[in-house]
C-alpha atoms as a PDB file:
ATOM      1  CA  UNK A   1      89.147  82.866 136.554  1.00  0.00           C
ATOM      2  CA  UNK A   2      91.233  84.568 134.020  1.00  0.00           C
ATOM      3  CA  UNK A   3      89.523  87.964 132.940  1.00  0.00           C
ATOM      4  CA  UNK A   4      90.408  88.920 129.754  1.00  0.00           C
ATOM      5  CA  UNK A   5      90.932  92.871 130.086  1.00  0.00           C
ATOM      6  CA  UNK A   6      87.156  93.468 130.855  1.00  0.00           C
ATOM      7  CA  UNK A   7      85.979  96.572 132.404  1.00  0.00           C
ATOM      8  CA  UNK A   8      83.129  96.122 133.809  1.00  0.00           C
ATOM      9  CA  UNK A   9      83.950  94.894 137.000  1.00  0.00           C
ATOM     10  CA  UNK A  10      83.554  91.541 136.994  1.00  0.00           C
ATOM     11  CA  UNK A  11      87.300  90.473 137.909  1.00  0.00           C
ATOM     12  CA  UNK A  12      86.837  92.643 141.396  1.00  0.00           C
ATOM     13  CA  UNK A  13      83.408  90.619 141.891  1.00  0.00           C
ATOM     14  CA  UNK A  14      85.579  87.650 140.891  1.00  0.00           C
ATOM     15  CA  UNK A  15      88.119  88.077 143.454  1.00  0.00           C
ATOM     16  CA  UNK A  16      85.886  88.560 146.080  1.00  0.00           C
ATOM     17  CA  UNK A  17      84.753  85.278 146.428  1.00  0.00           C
ATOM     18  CA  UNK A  18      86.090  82.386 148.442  1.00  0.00           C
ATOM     19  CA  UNK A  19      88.524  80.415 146.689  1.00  0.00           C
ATOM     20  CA  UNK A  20      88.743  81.624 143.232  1.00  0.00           C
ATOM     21  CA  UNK A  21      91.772  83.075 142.124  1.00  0.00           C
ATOM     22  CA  UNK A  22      91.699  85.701 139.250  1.00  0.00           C
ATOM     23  CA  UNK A  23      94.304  86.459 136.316  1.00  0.00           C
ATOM     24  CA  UNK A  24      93.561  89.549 135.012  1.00  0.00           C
ATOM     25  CA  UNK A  25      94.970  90.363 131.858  1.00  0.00           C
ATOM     26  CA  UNK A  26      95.661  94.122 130.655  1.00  0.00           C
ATOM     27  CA  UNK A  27      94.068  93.351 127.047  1.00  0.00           C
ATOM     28  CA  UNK A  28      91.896  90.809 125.560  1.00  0.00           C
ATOM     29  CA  UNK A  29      93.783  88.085 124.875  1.00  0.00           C
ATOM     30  CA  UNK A  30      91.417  85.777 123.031  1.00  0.00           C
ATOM     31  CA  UNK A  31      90.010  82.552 124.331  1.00  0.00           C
ATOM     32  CA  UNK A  32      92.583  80.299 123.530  1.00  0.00           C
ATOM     33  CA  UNK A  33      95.440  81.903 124.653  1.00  0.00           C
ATOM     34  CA  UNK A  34      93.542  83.388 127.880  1.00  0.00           C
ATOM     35  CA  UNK A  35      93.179  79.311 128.179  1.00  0.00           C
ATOM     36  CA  UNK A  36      95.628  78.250 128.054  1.00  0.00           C
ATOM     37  CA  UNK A  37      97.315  80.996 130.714  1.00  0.00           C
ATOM     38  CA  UNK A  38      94.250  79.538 133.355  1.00  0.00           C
ATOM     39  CA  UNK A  39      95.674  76.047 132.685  1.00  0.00           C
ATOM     40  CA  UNK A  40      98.895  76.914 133.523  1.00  0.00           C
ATOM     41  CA  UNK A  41      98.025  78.439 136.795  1.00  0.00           C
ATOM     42  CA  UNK A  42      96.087  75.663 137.797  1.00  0.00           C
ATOM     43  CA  UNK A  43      96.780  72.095 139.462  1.00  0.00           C
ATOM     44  CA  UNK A  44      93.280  69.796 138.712  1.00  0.00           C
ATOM     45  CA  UNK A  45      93.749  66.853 137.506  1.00  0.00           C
ATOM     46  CA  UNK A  46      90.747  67.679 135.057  1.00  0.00           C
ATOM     47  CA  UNK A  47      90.504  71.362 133.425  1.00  0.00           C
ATOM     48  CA  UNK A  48      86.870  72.638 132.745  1.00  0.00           C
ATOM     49  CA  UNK A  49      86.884  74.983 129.913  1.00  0.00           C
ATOM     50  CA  UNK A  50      83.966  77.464 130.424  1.00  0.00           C
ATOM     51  CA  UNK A  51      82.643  80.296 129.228  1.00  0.00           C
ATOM     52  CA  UNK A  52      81.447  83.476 130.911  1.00  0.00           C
ATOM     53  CA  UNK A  53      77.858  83.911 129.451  1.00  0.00           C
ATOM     54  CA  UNK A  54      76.964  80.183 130.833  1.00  0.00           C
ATOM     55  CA  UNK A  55      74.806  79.361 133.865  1.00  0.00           C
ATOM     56  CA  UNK A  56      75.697  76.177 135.612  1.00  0.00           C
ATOM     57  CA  UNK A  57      73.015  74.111 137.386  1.00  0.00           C
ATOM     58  CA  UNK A  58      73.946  72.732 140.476  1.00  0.00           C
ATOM     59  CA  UNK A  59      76.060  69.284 140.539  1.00  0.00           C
ATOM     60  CA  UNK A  60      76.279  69.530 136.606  1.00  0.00           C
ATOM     61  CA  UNK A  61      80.142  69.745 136.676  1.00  0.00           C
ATOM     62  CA  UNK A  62      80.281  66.838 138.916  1.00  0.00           C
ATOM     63  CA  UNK A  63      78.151  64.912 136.498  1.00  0.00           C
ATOM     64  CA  UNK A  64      80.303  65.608 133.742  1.00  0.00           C
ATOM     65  CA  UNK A  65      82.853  64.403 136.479  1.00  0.00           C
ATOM     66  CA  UNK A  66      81.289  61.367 137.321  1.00  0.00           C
ATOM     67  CA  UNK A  67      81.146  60.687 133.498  1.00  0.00           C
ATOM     68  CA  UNK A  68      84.383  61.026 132.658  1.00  0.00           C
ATOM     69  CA  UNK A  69      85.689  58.662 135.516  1.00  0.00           C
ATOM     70  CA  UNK A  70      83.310  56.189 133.784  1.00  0.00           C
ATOM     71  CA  UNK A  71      85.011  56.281 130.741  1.00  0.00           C
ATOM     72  CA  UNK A  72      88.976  55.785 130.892  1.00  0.00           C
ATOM     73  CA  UNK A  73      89.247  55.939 127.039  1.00  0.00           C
ATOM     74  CA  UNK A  74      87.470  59.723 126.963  1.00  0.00           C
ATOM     75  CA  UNK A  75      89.675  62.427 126.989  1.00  0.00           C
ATOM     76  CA  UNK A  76      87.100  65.276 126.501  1.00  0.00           C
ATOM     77  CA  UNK A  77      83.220  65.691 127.762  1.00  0.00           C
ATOM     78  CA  UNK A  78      80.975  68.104 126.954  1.00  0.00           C
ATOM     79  CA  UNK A  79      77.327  68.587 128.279  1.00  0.00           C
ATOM     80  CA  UNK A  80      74.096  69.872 126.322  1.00  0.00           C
ATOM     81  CA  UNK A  81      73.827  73.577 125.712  1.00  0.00           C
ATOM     82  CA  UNK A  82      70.706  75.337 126.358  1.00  0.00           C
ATOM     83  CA  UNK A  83      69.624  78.703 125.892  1.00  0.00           C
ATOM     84  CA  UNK A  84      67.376  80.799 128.091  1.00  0.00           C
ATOM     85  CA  UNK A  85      64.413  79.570 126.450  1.00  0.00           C
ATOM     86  CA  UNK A  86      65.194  75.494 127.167  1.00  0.00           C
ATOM     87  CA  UNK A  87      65.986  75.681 122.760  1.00  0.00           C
ATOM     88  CA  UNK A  88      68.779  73.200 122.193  1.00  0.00           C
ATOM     89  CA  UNK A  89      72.310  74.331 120.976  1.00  0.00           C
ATOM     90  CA  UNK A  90      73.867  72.115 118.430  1.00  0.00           C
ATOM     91  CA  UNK A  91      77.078  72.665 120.521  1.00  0.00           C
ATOM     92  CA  UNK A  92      78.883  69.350 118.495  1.00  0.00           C
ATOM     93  CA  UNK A  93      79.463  68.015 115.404  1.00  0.00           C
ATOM     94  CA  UNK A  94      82.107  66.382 112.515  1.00  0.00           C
ATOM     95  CA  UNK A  95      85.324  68.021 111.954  1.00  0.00           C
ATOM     96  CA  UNK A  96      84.759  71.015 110.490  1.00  0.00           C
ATOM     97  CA  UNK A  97      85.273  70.908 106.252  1.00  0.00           C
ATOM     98  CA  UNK A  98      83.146  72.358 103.502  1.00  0.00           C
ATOM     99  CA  UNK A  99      80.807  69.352 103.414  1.00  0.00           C
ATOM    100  CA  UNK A 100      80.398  69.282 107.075  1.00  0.00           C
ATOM    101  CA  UNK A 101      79.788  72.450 107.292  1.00  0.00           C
ATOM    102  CA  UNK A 102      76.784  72.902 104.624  1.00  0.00           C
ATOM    103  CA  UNK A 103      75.647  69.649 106.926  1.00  0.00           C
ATOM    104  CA  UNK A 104      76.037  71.510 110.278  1.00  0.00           C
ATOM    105  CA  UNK A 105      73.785  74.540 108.292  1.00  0.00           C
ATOM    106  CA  UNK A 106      70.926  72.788 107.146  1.00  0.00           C
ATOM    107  CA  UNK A 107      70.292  71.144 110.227  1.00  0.00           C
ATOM    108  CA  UNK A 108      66.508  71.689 110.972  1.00  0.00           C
ATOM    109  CA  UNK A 109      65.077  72.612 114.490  1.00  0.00           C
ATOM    110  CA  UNK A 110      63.546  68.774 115.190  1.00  0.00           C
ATOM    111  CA  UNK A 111      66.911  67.683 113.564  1.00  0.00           C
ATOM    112  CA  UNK A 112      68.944  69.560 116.627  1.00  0.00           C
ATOM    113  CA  UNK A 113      66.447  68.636 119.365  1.00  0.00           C
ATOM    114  CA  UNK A 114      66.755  64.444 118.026  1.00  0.00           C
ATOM    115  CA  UNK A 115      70.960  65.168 118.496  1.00  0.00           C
ATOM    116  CA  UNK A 116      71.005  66.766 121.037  1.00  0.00           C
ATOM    117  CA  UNK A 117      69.019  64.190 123.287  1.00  0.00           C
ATOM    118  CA  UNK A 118      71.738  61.164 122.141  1.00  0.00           C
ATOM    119  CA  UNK A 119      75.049  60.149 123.391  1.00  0.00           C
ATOM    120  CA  UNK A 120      77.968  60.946 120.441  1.00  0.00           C
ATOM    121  CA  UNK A 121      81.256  60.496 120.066  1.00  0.00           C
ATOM    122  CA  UNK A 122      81.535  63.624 117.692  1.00  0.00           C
ATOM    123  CA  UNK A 123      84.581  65.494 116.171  1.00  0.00           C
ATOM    124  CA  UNK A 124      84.265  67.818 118.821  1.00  0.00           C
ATOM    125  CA  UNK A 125      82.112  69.566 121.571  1.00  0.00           C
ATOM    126  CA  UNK A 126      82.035  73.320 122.088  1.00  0.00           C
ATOM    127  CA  UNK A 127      84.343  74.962 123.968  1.00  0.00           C
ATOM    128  CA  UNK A 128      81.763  76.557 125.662  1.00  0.00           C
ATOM    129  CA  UNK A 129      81.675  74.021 128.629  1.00  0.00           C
ATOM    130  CA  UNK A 130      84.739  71.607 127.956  1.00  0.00           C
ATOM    131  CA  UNK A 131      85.460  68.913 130.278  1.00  0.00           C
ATOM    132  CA  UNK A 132      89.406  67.412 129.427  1.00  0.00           C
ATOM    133  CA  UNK A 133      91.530  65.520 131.770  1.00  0.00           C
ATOM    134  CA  UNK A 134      94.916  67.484 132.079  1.00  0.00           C
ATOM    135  CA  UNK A 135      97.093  64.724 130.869  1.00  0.00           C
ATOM    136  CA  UNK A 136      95.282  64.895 127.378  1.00  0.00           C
ATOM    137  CA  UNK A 137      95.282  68.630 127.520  1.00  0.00           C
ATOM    138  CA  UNK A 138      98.871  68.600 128.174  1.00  0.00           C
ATOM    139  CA  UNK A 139     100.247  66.068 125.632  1.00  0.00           C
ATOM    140  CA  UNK A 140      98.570  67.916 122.598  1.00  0.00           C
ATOM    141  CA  UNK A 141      99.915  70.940 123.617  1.00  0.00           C
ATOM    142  CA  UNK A 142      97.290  73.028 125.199  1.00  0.00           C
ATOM    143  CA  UNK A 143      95.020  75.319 122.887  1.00  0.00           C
ATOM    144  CA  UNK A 144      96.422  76.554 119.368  1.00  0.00           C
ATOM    145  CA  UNK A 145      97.260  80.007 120.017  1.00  0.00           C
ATOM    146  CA  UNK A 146      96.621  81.593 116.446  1.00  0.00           C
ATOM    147  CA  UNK A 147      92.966  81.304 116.615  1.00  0.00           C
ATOM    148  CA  UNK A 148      91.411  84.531 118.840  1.00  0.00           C
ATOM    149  CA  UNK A 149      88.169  83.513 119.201  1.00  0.00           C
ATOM    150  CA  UNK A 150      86.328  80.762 117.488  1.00  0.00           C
ATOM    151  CA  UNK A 151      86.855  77.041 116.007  1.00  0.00           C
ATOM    152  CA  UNK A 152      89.825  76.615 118.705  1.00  0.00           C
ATOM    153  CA  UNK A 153      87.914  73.846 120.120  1.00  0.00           C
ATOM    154  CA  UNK A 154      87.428  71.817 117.376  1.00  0.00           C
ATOM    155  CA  UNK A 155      91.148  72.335 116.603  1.00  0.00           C
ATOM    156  CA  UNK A 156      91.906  71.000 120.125  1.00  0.00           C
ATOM    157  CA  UNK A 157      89.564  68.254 119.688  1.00  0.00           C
ATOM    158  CA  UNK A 158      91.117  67.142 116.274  1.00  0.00           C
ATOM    159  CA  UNK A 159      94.337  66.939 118.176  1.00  0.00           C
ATOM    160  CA  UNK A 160      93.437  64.873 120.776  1.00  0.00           C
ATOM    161  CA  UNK A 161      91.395  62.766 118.640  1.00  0.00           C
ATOM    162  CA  UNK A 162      94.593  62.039 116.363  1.00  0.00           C
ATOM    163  CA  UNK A 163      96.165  60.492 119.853  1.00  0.00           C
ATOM    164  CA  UNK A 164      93.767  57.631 119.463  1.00  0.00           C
ATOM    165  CA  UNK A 165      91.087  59.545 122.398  1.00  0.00           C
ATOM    166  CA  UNK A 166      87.555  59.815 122.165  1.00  0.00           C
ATOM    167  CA  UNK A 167      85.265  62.953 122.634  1.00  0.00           C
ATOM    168  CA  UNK A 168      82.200  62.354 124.048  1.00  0.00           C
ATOM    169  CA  UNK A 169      78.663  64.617 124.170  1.00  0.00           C
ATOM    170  CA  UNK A 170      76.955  63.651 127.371  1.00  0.00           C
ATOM    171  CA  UNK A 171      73.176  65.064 126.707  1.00  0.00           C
ATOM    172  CA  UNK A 172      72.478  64.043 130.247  1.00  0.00           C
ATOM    173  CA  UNK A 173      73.682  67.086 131.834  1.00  0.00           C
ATOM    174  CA  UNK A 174      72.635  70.481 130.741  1.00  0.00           C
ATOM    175  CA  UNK A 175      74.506  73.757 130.750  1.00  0.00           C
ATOM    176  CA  UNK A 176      72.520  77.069 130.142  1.00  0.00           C
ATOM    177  CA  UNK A 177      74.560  79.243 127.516  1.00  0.00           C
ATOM    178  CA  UNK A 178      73.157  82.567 126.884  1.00  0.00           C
ATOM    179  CA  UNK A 179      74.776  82.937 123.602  1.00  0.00           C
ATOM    180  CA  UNK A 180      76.516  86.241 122.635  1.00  0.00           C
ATOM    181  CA  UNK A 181      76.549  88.257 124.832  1.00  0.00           C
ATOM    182  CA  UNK A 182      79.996  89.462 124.704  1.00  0.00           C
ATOM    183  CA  UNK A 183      79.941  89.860 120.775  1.00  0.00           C
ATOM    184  CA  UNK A 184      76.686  91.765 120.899  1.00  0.00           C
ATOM    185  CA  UNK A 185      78.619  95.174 121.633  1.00  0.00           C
ATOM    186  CA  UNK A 186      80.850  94.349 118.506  1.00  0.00           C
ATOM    187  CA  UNK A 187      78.892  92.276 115.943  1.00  0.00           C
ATOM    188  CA  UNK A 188      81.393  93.533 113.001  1.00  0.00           C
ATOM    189  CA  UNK A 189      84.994  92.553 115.234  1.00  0.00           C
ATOM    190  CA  UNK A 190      83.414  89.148 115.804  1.00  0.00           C
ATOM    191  CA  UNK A 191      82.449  88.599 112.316  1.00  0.00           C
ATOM    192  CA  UNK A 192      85.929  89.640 111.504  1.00  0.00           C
ATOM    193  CA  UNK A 193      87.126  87.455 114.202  1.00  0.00           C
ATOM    194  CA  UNK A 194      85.447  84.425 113.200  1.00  0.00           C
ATOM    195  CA  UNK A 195      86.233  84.930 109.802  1.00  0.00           C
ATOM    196  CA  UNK A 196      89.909  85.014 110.662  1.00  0.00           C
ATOM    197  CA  UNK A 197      89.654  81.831 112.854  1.00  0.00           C
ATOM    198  CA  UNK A 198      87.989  80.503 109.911  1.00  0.00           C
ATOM    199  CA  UNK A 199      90.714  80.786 107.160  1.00  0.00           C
ATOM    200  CA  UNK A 200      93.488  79.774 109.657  1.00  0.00           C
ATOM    201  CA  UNK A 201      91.631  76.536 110.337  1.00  0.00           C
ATOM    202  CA  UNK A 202      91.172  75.585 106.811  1.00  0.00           C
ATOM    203  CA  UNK A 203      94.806  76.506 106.508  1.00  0.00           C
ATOM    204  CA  UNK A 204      96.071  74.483 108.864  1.00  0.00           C
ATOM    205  CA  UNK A 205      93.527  71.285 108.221  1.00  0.00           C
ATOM    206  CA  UNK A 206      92.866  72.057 104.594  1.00  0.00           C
ATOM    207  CA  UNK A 207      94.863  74.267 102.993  1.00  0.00           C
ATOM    208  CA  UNK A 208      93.766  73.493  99.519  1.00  0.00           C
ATOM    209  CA  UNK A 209      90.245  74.697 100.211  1.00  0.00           C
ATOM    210  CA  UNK A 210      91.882  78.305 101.656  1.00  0.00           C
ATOM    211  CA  UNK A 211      91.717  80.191  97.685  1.00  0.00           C
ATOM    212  CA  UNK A 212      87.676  78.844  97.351  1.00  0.00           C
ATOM    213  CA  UNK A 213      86.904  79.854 101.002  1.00  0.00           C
ATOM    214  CA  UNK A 214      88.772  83.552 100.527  1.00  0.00           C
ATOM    215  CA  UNK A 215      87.368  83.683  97.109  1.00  0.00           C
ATOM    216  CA  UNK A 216      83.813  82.730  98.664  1.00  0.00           C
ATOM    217  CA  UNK A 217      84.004  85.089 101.555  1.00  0.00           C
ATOM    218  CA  UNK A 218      85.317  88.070  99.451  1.00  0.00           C
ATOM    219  CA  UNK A 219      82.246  87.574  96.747  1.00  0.00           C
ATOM    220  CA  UNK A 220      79.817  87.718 100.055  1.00  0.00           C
ATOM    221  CA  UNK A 221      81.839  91.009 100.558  1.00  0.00           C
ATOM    222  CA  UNK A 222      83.079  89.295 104.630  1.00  0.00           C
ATOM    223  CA  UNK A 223      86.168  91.259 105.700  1.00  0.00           C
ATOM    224  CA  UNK A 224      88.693  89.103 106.996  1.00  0.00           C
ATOM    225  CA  UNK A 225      90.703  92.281 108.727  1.00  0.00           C
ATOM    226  CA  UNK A 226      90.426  94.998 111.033  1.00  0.00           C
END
């Protein structure tokens, strides 16, 4: 578990239970580069990225497991996200870009729940629950460290993709994801912080989109800064 300068007690709950080894970290970090420190420290021969406001049912991870041995040509699995109310996350999609994402916007309730009940082999999965085998993690590099928070799992999943590896959204296992909770208490910093992550992806996939997109954000008055 690598806690990510929290203060609520948490890590000392953490560390008081069998077998799990904590990293605490003095300041937040951000997700990727938090990551990619818990990657590091560990030995599996598969790495489970997972958030903290996620529920796990029992035996779910070693479905996603099981799937992955069945499939030598996956490098990545991710399960279907649910929220508290059984409502379907669209938690994958095609690489983000400024068609894709007006796609990805419109997508209607019955659209979500029709996905979201099919096997893909999307762009990417959400980093929310990640399954990746180590040797894929490894050879791209681990997470890109300039994102903080947001769109570094598509970014991860565009790299491994370009090694000629699939991703693959299993809808057969389920993973509760109580969405938010940690950017409830700052709504405006993880606007910013998304907005940040934002830019920085279209500069590194698409830089001649970046002027539109800052032009576009700064007309719907987004700040992009602190």
């Amino acid at each position: 578990v690598v806690d990510n300068g929290s203060s609520d007690g948490s890590a000392d709950a953490a560390a008081r239970t069998p077998g799990v080894q904590v990293i605490c970290n003095r300041d937040n970090l951000g997700f990727a580069r938090a990551t990619n420190i818990g990657i590091r420290a560990s030995q599996g021969t598969n790495l489970l990225l997972l958030n903290s406001d996620t529920v796990v049912p029992s035996g779910a991870i070693e479905r996603l497991l099981d799937i992955l041995d069945l499939h030598p040509d996956v490098a990545v699995v991710g399960p279907r996200l649910i929220d508290a109310a059984g409502k379907a996350e669209l938690s994958f999609g095609g690489m983000i870009g400024p068609l894709n994402e007006l796609r990805q916007q419109w997508r209607s309730r019955t659209d979500i729940d029709r996905l979201t009940r099919q096997a893909q082999y999307p762009d990417w999965v959400s980093g929310a629950c990640l399954l990746v085998r180590r040797a894929d993690a490894t050879a791209v590099g681990l997470l890109d460290e300039r994102y903080f928070m947001y769109t570094e799992d598509v970014d991860f999943c565009a790299a491994i993709r370009a090694r000629h590896r699939r991703i693959l959204f299993a809808p057969e296992v389920e993973i509760v994801h109580v969405r938010g909770r940690s950017a409830a208490s700052a709504r405006e910093a993880t606007r910013v912080a998304y907005r940040r992550s934002h830019i920085a992806f279209y500069e590194k996939h698409h830089p001649r989109w970046v002027p539109l997109l800052k032009l576009y954000l700064r007309l719907k008055g987004e700040r992009t800064s602190n």
